[in-house]
Protein backbone atom coordinates (compact mmCIF):
# COMPACT_ATOMS: atom_id res chain seq x y z
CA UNK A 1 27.41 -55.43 -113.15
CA UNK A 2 27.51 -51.49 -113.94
CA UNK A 3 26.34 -50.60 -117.67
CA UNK A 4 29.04 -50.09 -120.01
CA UNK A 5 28.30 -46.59 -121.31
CA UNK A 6 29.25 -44.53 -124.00
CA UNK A 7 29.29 -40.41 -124.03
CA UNK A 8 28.86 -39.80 -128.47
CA UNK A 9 29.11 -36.33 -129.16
CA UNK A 10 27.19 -36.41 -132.54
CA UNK A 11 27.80 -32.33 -133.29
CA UNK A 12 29.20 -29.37 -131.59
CA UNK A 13 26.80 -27.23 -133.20
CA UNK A 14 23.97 -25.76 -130.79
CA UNK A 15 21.41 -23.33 -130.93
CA UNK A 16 21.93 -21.45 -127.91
CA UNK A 17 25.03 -19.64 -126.27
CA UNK A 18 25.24 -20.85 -123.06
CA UNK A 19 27.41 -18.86 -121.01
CA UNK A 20 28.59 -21.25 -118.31
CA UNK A 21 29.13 -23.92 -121.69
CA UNK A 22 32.49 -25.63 -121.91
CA UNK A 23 33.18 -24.10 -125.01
CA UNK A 24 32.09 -20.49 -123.99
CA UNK A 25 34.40 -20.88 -120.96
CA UNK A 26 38.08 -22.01 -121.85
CA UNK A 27 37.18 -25.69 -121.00
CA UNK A 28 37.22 -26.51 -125.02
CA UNK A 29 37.36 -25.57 -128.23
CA UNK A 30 35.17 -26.51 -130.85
CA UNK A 31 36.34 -28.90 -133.91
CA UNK A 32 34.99 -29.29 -137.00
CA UNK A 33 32.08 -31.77 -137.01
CA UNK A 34 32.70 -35.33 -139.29
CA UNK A 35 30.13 -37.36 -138.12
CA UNK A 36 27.27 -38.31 -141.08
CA UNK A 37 24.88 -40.89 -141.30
CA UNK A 38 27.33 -43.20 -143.44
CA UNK A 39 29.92 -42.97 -141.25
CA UNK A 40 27.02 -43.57 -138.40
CA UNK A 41 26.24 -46.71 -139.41
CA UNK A 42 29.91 -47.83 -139.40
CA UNK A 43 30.55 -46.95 -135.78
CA UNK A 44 26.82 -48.67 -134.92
CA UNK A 45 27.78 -52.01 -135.91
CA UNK A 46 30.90 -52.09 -133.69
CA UNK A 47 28.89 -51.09 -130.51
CA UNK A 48 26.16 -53.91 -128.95
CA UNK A 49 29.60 -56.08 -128.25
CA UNK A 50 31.31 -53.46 -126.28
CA UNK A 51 28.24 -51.08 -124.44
CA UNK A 52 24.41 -51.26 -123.18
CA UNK A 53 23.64 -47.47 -122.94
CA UNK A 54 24.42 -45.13 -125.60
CA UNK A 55 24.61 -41.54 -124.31
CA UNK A 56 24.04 -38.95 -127.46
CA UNK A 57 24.93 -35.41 -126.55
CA UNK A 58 26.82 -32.18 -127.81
CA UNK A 59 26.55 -29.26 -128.54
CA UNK A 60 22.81 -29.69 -129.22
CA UNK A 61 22.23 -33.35 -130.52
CA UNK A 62 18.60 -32.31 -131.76
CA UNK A 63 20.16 -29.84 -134.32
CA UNK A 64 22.39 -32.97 -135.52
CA UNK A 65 20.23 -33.69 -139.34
CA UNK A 66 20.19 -37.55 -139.15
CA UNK A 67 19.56 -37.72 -135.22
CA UNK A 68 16.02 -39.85 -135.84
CA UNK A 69 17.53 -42.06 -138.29
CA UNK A 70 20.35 -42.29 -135.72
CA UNK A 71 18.58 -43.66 -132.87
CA UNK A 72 16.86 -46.20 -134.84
CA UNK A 73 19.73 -47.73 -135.98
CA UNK A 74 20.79 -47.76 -132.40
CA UNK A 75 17.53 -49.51 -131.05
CA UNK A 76 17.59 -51.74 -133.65
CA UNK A 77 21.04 -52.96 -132.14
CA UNK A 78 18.80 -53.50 -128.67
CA UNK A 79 20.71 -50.38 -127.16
CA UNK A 80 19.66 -48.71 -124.30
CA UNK A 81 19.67 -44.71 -125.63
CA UNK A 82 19.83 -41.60 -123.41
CA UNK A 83 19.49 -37.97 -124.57
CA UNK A 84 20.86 -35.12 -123.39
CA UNK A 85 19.40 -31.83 -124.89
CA UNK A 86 18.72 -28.11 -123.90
CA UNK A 87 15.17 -28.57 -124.22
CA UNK A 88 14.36 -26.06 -127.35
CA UNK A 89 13.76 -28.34 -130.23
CA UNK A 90 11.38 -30.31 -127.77
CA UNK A 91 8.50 -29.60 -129.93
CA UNK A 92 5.25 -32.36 -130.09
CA UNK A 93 6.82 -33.90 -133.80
CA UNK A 94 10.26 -34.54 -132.29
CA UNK A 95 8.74 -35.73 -129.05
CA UNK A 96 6.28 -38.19 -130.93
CA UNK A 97 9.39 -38.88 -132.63
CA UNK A 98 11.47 -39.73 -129.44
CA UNK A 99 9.06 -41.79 -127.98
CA UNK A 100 7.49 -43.87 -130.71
CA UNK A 101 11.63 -44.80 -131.32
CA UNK A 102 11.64 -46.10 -128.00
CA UNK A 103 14.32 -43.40 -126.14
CA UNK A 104 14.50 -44.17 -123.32
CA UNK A 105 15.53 -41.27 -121.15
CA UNK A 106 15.87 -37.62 -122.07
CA UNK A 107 17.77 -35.31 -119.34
CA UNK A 108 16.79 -31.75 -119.98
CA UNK A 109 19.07 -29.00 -118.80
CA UNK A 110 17.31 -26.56 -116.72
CA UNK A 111 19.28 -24.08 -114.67
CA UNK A 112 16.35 -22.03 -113.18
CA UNK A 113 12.90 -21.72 -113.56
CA UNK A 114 12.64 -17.95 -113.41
CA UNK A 115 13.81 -16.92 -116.55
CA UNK A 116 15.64 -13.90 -115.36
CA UNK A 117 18.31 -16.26 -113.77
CA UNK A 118 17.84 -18.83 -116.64
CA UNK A 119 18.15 -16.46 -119.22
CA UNK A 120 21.32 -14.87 -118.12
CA UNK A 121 23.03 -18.46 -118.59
CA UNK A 122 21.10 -20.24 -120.72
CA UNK A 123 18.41 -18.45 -122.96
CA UNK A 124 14.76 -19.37 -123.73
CA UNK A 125 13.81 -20.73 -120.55
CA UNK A 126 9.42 -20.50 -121.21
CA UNK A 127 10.36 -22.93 -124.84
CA UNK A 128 12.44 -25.27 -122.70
CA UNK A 129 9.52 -25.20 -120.12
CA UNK A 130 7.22 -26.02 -122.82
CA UNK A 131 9.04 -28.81 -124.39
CA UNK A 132 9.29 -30.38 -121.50
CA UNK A 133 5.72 -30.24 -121.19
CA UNK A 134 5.22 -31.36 -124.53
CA UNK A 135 7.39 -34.60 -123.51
CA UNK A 136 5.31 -35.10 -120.85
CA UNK A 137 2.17 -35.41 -122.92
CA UNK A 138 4.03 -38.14 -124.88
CA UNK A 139 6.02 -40.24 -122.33
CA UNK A 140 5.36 -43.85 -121.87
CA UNK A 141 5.70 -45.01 -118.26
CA UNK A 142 9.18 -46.65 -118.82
CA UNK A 143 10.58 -43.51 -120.40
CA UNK A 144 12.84 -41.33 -117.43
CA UNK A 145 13.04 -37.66 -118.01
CA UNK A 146 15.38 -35.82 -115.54
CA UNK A 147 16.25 -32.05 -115.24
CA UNK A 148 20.04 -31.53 -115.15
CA UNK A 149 20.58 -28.34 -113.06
CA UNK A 150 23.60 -26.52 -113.45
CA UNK A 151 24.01 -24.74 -110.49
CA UNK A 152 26.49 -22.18 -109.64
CA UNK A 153 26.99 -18.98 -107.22
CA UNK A 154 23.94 -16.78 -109.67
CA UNK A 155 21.59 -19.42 -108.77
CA UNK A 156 22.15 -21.34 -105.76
CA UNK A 157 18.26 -20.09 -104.36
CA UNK A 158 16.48 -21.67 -107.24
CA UNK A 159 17.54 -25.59 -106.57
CA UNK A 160 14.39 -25.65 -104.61
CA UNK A 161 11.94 -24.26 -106.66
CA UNK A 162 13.14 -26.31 -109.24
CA UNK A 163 12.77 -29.31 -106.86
CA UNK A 164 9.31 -28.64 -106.47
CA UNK A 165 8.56 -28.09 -110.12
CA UNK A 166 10.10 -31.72 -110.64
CA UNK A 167 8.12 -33.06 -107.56
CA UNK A 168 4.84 -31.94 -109.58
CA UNK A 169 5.54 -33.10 -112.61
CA UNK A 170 6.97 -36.37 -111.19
CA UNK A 171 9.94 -35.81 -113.17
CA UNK A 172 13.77 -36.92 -111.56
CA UNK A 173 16.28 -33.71 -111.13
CA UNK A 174 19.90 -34.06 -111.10
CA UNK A 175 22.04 -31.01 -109.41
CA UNK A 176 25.88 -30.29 -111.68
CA UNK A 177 28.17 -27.59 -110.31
CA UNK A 178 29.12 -25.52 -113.25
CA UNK A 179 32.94 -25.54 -113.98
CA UNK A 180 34.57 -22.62 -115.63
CA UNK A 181 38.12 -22.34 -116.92
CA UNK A 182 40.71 -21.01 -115.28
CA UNK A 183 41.37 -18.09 -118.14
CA UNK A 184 37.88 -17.64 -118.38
CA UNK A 185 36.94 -14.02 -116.82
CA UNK A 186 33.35 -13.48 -118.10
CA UNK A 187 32.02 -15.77 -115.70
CA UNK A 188 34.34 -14.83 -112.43
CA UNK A 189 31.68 -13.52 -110.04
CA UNK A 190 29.50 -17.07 -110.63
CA UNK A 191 32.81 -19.36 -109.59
CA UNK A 192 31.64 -21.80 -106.72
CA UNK A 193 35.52 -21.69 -105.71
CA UNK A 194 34.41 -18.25 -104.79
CA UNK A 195 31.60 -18.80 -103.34
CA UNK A 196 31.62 -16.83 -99.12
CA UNK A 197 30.28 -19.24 -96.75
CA UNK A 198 27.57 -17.90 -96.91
CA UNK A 199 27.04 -19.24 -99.90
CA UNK A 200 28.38 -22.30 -99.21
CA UNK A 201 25.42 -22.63 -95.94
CA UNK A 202 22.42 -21.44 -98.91
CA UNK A 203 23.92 -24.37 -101.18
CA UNK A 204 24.58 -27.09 -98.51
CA UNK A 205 20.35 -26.10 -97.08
CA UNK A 206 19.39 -26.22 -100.99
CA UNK A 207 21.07 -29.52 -101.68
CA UNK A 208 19.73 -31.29 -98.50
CA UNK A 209 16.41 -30.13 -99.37
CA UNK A 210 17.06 -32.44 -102.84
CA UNK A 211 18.35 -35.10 -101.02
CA UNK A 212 15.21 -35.38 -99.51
CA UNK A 213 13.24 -35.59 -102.95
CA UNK A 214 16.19 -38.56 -104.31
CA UNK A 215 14.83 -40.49 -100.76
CA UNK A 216 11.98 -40.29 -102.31
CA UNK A 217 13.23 -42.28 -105.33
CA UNK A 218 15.46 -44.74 -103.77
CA UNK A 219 17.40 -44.57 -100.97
CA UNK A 220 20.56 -45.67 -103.25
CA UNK A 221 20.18 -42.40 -104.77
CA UNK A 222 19.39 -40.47 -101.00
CA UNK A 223 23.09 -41.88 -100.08
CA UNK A 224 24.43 -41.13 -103.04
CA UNK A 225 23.37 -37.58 -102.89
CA UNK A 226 24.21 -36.91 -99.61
CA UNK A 227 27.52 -37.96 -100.52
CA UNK A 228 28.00 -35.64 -103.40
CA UNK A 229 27.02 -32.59 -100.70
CA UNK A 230 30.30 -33.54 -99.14
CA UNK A 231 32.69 -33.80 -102.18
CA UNK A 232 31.21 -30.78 -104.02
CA UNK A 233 31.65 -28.75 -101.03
CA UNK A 234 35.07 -30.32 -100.46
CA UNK A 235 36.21 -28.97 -103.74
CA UNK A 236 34.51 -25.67 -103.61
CA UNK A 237 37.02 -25.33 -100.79
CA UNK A 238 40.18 -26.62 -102.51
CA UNK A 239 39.98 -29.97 -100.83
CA UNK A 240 40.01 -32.98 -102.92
CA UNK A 241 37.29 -35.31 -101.67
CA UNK A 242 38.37 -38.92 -100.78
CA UNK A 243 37.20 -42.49 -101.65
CA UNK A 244 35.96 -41.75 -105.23
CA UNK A 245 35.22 -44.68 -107.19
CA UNK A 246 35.14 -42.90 -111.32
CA UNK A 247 33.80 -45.30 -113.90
CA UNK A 248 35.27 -43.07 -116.96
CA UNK A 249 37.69 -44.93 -118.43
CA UNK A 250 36.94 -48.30 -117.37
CA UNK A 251 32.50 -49.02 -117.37
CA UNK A 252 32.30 -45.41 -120.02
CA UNK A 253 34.41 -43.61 -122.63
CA UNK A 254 33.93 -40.54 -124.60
CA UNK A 255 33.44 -40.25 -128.35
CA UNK A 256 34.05 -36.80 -129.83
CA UNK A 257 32.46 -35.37 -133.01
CA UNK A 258 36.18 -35.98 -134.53
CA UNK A 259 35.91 -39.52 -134.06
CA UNK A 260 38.41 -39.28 -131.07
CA UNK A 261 37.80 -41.49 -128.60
CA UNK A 262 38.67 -40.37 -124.42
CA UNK A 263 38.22 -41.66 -121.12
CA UNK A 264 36.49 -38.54 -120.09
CA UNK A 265 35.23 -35.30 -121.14
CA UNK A 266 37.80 -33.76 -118.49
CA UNK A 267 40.47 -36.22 -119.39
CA UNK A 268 41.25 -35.29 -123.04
CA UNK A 269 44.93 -35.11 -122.66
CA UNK A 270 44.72 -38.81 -123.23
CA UNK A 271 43.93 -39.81 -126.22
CA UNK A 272 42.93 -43.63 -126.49
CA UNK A 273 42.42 -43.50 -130.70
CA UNK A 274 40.11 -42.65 -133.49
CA UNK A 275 37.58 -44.49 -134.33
CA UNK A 276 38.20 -43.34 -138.15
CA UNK A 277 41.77 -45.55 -138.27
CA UNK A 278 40.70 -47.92 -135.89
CA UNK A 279 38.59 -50.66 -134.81
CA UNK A 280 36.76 -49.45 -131.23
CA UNK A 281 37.62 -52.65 -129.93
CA UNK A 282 41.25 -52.47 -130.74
CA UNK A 283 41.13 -48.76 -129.09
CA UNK A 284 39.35 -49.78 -125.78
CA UNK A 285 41.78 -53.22 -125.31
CA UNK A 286 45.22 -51.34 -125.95
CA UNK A 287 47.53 -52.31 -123.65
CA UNK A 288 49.60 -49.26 -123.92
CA UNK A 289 46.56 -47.74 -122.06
CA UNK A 290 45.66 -50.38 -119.26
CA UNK A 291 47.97 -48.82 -116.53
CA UNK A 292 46.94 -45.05 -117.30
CA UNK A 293 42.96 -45.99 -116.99
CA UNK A 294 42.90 -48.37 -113.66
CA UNK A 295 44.80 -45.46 -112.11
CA UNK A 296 41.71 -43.25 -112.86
CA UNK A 297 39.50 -45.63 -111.31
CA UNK A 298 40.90 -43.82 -107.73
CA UNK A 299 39.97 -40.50 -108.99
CA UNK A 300 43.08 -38.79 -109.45
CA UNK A 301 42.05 -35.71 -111.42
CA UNK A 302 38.54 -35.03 -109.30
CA UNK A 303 37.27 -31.68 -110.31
CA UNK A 304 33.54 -29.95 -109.94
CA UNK A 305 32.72 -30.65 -113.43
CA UNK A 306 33.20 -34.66 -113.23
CA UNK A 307 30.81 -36.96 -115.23
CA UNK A 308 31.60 -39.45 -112.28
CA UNK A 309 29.19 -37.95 -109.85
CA UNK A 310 26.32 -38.58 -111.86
CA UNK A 311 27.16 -41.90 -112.68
């Protein structure tokens, strides 16, 4: 049976300006945050009953105050935590801190490791380099640490470096096309929809050259890669790729900073209820919702920046 998963955002507040971010780029906007410890420990209780893996993200989650405490409370519920995190507040006391709590995977994002391509996008790439060496020093052997590479057309030629780095450090390394709004202008000439084909032939050699470090792993995750090669070049060309299975809204939901809770980061035009007025149970068994979520079981809304391809 596939882990029932939940996406918290704990804050919107970071401490970097990502350009290709989804609130930088039309995607979203930013709300006020609401979560506290208090109302933490509310939301805690109602979880071991209806999920296995807890997923904390943001924004940054590391700038969140109580984010320790936080994941305590969570282990001490026997939940499986994940954290995803830009990599700068890495330091040795909040890795010790990570680890001795019993995290169990971090996924860094990592977009180059040059950092005149990083940089551009993403900002103090040599601190994120060194935090995730300072993880390294700590991690116990059960602990997973993956790279999350967001790759787009300004820096399709460093997926393989990057590869390399992770094959040396024995780290995993997960590829995301970066998705930019519509509206958003600032970040027109890195659009994969735009991408010539010769671009698309540098990505699709890049890629397979991954595929051949997930063999390495499993070969569940060599087919599964050399699937996603197909669907995100599929939609780089305005195709929507077929036979997608998406577990977002039926194995994993969203919960926003607001207390909102969504079937998907993508899909927040439905709105399932608020964990402030109601119980989660009550939101997640609504019957008013049942039709609406098995129909995005098919996929109906596929885009580049899905959540289902990494799941």
């Amino acid at each position: 049976m596939q882990n029932r998963r939940l996406f918290w955002v704990i804050t919107n507040k970071c401490n970097l300006r990502c350009k290709n971010c989804y609130y930088n780029t039309g995607l979203e906007k930013r709300k006020p945050d609401k979560l506290n410890i208090a109302k933490a420990k509310k939301i805690i209780k109602q979880l071991p009953r209806l999920f296995d893996d807890i997923v904390l993200t943001g924004g940054e989650p590391l700038v969140f105050p109580s984010i320790m405490e936080l994941i305590a409370l969570l282990k001490q519920e026997k939940l499986r935590i994940s954290l995803l995190t830009n990599g700068v507040l890495l330091n040795k006391n909040n890795c010790k801190k990570l680890v001795s709590l019993g995290v169990n995977s971090v996924s860094i994002s990592l977009d180059s490791l040059f950092p005149s391509v990083n940089d551009l996008s993403r900002g103090k790439t040599k601190i994120v380099l060194r935090g995730i060496n300072n993880l390294l020093l700590e991690k116990p052997k059960d602990m997973n640490i993956t790279i999350l590479q967001g790759f787009s057309r300004g820096n399709i030629s460093s997926i393989k470096p990057l590869v390399n780095f992770c094959k040396r450090k024995k780290l995993l390394i997960w590829l995301n096309p970066i998705q930019t709004g519509p509206e958003s202008k600032q970040n027109i000439e890195i659009r994969l929809e735009s991408s010539s084909k010769e671009d698309q032939l540098t990505l699709k050699n890049e890629m397979t050259y991954w595929t051949k470090y997930q063999k390495k792993q499993s070969r569940e995750k060599y087919l599964r890669s050399k699937k996603y090669i197909e669907y995100c070049l599929s939609l780089i060309n305005g195709k929507k790729p077929r036979k997608i299975t998406c577990p977002m809204g039926s194995n994993s939901f969203v919960l926003d900073v607001d207390g909102k809770v969504y079937p998907c980061f993508l899909r927040k035009d439905i709105v399932l209820g608020n964990i402030y007025d109601q119980k989660l149970s009550d939101i997640l068994s609504n019957p008013e919702f049942k039709s609406i979520l098995t129909g995005l079981k098919n996929a109906p809304c596929v885009q580049l920046g899905c959540v289902c391809f990494a799941s």
